[in-house]
C-alpha atoms as a PDB file:
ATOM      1  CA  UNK A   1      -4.691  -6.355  18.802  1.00  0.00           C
ATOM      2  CA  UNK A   2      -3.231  -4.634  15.806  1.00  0.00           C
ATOM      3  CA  UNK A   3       0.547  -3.774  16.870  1.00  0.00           C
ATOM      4  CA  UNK A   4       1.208  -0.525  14.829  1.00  0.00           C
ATOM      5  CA  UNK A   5       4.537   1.556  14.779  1.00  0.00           C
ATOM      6  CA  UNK A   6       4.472   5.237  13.587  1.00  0.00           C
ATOM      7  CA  UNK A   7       7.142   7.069  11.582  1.00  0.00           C
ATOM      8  CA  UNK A   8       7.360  10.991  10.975  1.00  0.00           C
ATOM      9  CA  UNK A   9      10.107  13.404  11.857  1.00  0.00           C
ATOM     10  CA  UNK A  10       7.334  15.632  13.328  1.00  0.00           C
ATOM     11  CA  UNK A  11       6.786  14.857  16.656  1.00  0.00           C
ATOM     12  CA  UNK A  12       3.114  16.395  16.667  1.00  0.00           C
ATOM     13  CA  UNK A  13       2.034  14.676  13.651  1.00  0.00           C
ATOM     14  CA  UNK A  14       3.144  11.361  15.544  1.00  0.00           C
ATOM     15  CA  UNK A  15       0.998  12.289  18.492  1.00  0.00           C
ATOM     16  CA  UNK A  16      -2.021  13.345  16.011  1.00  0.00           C
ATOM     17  CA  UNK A  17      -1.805   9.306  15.160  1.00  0.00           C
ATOM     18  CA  UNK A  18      -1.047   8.170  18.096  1.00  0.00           C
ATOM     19  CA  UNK A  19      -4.358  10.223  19.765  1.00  0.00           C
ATOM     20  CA  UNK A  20      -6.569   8.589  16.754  1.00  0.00           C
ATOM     21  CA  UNK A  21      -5.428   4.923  16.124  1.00  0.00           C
ATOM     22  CA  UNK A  22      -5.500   4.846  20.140  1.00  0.00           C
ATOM     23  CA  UNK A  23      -9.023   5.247  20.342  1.00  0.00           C
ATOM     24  CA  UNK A  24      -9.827   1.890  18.226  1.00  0.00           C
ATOM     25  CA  UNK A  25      -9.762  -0.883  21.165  1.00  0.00           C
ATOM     26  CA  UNK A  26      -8.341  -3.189  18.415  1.00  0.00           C
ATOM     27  CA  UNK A  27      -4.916  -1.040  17.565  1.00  0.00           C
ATOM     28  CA  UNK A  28      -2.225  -0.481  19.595  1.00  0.00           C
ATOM     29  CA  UNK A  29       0.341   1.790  19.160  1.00  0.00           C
ATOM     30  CA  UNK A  30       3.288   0.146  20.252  1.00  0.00           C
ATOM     31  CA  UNK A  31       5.707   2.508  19.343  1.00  0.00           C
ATOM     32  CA  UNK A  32       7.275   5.832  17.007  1.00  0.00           C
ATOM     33  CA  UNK A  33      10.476   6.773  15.103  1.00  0.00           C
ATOM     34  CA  UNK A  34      11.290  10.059  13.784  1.00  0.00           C
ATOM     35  CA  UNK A  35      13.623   8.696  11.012  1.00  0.00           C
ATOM     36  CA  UNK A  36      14.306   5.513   9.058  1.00  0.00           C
ATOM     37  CA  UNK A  37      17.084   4.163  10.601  1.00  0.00           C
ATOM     38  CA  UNK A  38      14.849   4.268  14.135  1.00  0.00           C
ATOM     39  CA  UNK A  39      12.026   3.032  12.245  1.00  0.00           C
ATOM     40  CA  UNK A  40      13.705  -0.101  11.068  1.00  0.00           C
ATOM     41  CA  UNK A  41      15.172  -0.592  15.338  1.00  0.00           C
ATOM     42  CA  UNK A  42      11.624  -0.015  16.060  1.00  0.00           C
ATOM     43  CA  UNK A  43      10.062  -3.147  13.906  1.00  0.00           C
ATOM     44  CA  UNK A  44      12.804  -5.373  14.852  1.00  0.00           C
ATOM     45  CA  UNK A  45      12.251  -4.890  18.782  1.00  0.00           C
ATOM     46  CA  UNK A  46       8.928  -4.253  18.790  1.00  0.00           C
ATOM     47  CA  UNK A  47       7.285  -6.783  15.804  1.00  0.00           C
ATOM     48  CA  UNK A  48       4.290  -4.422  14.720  1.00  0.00           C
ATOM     49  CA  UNK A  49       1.571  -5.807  12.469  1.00  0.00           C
ATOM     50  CA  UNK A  50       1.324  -2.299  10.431  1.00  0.00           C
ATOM     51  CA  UNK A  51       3.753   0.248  10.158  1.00  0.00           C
ATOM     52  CA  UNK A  52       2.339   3.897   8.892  1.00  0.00           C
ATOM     53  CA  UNK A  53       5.851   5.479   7.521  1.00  0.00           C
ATOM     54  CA  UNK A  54       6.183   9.029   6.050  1.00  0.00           C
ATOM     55  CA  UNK A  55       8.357   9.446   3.038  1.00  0.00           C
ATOM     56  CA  UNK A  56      10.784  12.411   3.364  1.00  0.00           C
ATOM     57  CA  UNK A  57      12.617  12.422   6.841  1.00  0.00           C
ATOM     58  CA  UNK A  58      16.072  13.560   7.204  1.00  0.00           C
ATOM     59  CA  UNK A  59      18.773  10.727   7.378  1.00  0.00           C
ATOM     60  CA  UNK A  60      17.086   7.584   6.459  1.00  0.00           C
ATOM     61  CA  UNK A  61      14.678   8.763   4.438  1.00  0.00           C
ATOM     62  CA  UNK A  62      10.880   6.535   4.164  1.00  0.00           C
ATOM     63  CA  UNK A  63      12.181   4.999   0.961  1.00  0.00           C
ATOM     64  CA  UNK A  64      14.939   3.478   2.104  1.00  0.00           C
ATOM     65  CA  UNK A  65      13.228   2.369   5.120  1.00  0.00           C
ATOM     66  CA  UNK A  66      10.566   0.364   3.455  1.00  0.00           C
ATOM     67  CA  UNK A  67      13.247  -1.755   1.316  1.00  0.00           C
ATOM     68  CA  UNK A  68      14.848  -2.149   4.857  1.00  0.00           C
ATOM     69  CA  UNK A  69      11.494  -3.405   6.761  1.00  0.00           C
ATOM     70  CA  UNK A  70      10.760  -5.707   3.512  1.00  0.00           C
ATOM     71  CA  UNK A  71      14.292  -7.484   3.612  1.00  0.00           C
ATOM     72  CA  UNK A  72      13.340  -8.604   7.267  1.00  0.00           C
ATOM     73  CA  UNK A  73      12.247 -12.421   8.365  1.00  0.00           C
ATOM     74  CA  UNK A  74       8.087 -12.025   8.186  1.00  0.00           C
ATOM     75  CA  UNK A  75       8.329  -8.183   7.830  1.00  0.00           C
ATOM     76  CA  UNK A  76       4.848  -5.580   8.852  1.00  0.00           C
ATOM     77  CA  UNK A  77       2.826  -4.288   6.136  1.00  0.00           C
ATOM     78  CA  UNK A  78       3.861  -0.738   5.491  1.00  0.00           C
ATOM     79  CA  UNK A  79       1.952   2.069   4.684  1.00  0.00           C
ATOM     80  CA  UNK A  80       3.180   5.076   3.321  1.00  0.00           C
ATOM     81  CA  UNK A  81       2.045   8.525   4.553  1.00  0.00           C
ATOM     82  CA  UNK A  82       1.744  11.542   1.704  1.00  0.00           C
ATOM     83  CA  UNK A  83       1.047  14.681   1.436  1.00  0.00           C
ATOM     84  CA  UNK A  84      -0.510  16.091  -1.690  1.00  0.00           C
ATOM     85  CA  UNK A  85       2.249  16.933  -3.715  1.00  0.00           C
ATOM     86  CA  UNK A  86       4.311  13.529  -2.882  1.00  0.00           C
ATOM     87  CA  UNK A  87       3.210  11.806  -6.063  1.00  0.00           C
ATOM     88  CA  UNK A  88       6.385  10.721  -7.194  1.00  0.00           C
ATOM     89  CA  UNK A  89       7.466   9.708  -3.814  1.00  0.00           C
ATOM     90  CA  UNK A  90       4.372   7.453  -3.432  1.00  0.00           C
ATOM     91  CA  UNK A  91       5.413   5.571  -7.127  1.00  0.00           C
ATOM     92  CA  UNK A  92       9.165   4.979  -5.259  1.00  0.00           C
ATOM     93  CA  UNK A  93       7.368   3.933  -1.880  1.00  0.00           C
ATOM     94  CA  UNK A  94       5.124   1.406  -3.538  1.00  0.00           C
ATOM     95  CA  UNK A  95       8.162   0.392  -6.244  1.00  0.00           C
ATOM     96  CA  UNK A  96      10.129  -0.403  -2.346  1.00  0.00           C
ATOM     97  CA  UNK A  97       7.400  -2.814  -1.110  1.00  0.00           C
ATOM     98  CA  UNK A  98       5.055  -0.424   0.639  1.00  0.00           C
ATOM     99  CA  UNK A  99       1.104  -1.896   0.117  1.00  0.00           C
ATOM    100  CA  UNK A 100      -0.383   1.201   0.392  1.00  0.00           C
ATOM    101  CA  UNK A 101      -0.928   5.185   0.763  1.00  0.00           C
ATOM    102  CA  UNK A 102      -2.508   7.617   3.153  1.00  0.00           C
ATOM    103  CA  UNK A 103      -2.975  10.696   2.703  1.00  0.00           C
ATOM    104  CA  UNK A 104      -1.710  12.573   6.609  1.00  0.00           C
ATOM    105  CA  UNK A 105      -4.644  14.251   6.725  1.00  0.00           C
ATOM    106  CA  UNK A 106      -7.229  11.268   6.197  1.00  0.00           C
ATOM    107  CA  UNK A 107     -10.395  11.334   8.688  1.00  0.00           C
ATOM    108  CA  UNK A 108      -9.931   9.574  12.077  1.00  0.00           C
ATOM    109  CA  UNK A 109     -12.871   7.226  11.205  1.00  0.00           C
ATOM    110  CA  UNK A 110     -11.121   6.532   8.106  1.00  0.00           C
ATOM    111  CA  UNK A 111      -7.726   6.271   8.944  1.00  0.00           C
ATOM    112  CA  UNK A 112      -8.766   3.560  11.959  1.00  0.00           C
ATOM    113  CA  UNK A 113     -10.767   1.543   9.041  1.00  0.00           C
ATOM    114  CA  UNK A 114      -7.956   1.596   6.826  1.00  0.00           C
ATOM    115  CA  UNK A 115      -5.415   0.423   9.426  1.00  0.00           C
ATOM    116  CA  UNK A 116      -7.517  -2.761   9.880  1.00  0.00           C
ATOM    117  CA  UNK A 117      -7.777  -3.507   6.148  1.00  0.00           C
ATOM    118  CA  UNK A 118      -3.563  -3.148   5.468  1.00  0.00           C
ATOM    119  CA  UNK A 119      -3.618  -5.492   8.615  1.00  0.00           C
ATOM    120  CA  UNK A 120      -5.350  -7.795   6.671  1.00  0.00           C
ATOM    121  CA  UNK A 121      -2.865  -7.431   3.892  1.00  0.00           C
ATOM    122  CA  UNK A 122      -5.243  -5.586   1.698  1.00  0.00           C
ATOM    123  CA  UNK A 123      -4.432  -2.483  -0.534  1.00  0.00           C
ATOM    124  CA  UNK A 124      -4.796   0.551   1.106  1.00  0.00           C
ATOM    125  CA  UNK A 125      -5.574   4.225  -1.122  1.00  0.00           C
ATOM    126  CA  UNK A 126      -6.498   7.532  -0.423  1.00  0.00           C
ATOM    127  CA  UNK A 127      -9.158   7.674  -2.413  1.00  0.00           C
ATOM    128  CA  UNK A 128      -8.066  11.699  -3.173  1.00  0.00           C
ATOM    129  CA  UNK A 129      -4.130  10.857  -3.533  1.00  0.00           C
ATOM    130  CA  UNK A 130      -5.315   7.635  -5.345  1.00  0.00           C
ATOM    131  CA  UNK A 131      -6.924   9.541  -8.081  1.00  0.00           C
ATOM    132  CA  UNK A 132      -3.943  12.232  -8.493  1.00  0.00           C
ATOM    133  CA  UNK A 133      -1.608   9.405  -8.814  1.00  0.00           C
ATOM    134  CA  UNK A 134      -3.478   6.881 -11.205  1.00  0.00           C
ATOM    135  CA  UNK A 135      -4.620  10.219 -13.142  1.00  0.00           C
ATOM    136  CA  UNK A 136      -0.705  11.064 -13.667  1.00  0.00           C
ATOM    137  CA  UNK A 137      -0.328   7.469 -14.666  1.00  0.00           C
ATOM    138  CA  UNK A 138      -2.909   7.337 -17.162  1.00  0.00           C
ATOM    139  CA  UNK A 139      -1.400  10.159 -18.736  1.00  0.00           C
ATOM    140  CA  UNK A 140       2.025   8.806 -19.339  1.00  0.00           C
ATOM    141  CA  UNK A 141       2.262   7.330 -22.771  1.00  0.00           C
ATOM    142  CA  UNK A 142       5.801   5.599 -21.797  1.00  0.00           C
ATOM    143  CA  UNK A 143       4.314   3.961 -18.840  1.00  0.00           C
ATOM    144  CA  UNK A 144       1.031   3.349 -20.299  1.00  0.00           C
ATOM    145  CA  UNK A 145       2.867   1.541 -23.312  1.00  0.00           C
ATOM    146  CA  UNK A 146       5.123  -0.507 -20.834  1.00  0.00           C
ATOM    147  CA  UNK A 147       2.485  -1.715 -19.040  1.00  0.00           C
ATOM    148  CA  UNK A 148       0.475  -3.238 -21.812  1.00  0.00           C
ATOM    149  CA  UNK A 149       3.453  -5.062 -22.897  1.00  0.00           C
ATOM    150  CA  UNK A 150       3.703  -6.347 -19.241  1.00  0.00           C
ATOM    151  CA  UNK A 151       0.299  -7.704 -19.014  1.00  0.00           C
ATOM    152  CA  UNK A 152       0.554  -8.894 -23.050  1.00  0.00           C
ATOM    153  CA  UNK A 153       1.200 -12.607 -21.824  1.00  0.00           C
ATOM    154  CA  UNK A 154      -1.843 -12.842 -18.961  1.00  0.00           C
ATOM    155  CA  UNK A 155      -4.571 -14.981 -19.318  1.00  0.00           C
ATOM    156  CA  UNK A 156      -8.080 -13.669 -19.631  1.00  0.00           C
ATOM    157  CA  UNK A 157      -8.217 -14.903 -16.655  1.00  0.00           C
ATOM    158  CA  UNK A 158      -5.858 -13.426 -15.064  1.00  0.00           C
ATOM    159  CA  UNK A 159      -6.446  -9.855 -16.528  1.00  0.00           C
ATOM    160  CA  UNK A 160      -9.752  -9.947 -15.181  1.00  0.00           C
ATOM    161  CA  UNK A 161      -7.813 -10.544 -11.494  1.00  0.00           C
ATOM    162  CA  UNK A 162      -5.488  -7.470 -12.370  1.00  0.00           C
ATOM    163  CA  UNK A 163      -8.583  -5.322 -12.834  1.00  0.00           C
ATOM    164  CA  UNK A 164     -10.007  -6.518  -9.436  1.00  0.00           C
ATOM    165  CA  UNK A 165      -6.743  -5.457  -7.729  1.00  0.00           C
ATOM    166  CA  UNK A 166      -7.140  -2.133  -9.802  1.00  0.00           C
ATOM    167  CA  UNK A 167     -10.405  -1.824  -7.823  1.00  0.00           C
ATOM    168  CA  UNK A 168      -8.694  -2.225  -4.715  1.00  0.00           C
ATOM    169  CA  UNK A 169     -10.476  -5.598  -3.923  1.00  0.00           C
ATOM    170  CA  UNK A 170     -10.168  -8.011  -1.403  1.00  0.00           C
ATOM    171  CA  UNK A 171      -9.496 -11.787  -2.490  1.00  0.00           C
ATOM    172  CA  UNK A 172     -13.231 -12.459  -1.091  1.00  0.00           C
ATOM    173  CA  UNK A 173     -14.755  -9.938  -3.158  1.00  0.00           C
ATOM    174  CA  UNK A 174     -12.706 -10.744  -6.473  1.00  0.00           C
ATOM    175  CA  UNK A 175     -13.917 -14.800  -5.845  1.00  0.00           C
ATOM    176  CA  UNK A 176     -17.620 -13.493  -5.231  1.00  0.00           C
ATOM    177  CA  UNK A 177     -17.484 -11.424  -8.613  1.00  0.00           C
ATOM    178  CA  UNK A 178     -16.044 -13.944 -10.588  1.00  0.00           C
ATOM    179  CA  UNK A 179     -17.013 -17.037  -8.828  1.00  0.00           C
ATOM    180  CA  UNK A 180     -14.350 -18.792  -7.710  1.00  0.00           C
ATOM    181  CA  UNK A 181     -12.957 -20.163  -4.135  1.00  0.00           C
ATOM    182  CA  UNK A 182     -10.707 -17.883  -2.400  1.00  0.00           C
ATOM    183  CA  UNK A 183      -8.450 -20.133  -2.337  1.00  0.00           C
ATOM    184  CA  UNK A 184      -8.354 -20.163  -6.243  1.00  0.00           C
ATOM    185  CA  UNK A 185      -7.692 -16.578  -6.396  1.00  0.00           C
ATOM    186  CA  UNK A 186      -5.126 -16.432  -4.137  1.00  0.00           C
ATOM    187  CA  UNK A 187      -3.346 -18.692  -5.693  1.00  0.00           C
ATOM    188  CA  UNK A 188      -3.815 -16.992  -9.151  1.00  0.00           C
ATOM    189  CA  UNK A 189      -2.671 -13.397  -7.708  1.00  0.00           C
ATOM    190  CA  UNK A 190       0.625 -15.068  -6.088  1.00  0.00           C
ATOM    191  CA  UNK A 191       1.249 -16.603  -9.678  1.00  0.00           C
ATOM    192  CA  UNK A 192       0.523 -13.492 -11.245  1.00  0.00           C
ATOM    193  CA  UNK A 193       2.498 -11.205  -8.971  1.00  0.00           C
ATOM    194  CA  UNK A 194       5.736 -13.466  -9.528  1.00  0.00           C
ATOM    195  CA  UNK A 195       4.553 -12.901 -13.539  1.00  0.00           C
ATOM    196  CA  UNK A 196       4.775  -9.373 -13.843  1.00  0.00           C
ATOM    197  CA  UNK A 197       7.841  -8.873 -11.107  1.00  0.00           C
ATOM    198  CA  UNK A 198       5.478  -7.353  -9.113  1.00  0.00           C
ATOM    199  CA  UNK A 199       6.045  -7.132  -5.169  1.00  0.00           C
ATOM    200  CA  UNK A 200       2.470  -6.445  -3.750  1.00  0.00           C
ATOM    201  CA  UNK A 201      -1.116  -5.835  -4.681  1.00  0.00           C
ATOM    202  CA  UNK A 202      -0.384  -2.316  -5.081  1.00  0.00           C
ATOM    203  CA  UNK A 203       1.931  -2.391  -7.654  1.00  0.00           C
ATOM    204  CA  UNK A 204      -0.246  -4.856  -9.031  1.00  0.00           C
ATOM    205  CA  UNK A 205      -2.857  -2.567  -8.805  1.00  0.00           C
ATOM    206  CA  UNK A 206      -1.652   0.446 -10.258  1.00  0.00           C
ATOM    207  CA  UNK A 207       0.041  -1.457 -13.493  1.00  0.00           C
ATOM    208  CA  UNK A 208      -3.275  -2.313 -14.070  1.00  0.00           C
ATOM    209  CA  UNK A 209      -4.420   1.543 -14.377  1.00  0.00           C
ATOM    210  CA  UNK A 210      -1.623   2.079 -16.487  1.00  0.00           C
ATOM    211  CA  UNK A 211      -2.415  -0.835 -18.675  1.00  0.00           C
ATOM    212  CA  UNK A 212      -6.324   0.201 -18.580  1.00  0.00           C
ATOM    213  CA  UNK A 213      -7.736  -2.599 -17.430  1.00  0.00           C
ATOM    214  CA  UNK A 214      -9.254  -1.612 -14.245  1.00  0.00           C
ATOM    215  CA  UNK A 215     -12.166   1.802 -13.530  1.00  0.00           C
ATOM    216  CA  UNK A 216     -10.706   4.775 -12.129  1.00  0.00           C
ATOM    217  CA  UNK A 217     -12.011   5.601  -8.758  1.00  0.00           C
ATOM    218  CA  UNK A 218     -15.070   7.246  -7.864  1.00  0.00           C
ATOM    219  CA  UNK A 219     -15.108  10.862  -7.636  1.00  0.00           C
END
């Protein structure tokens, strides 16, 4: 079973999650919090898998709460929950650790699918919120410039890895594309994370937007 916590200061959009992710006979919901500070009681007594956090709660706000969960022994993956004009709170999210986005009002078929895959430790994107974010990147000279000098001292190798994770791909896909074990790659993304200070497969992700070395989403 996939042991999730949920995290929103509105009660009803906790039950709205609760109602969907309880339908999968793989997920459990083992638990909510309607701030940070609860949220970080909740992972510590309850050891979730996933945790699907909003951003802006009163108190502790999401933020905070992610750096919390990630400074934990074996912390849960953490997903951050958006809304559409949370752009800049999704670049702080991922900057804390978080491995992912979701848009609140995602499908239910969806939203179950994309549980399973940040349980896995994959990246996890809105595709919609995805786009807006990775559209405001690409349009930032400052970033776009800082990037490129970050990825300056890859491999080709490795750059081609950073544009998988731009993708969004899983470590079986990237070895299928580029034909090599899985085992190779993963060792080659942990070595590149710790290259460009990067935390997760997110941020590795979206530097490589920035840097233009990976194809924006479908529309």
């Amino acid at each position: 079973m996939i042991r999730v916590v949920v995290v929103d200061d509105e009660p009803m959009v906790c039950a709205h999650l609760r109602t969907i992710l309880g339908s999968a006979d793989d997920i459990e919901v083992v638990g909510q919090a309607g701030d940070g500070a609860e949220a970080v009681e909740a992972v510590v007594r309850l050891r979730p898998r996933v945790v699907l956090m909003d951003l802006r709660m009163p108190g502790v706000d999401g933020i905070a709460a992610i750096r919390r969960v990630n400074a934990l022994a074996d912390p849960p993956v953490v997903v951050a929950l958006t809304t559409f004009d949370d752009d800049a709170h999704v670049v702080r999210a991922l900057s804390a650790g978080a491995i992912g986005f979701l848009v609140k009002t995602t499908p239910a078929e969806d939203l179950v699918n994309l549980v399973r895959v940040a349980a896995d430790g994959h990246t996890v994107m809105s595709p919609v919120a995805a786009r807006r974010l990775l559209g405001a990147s690409a349009g930032d000279r400052v970033r776009a410039e800082d990037a490129r000098a970050r990825v300056r001292g890859l491999s080709v190798r490795e750059r081609e890895l950073l544009g998988c994770l731009g993708e969004g791909m899983s470590n079986a896909s990237i070895a299928a594309r580029l034909f090599l074990s899985e085992s190779t790659v993963k060792s080659y993304v942990s070595r590149m994370l710790a290259k460009l200070d990067c935390e997760n497969r997110t941020q590795a992700g979206l530097l490589a937007h920035e840097a233009g070395l990976a194809a924006p989403p479908p529309p």
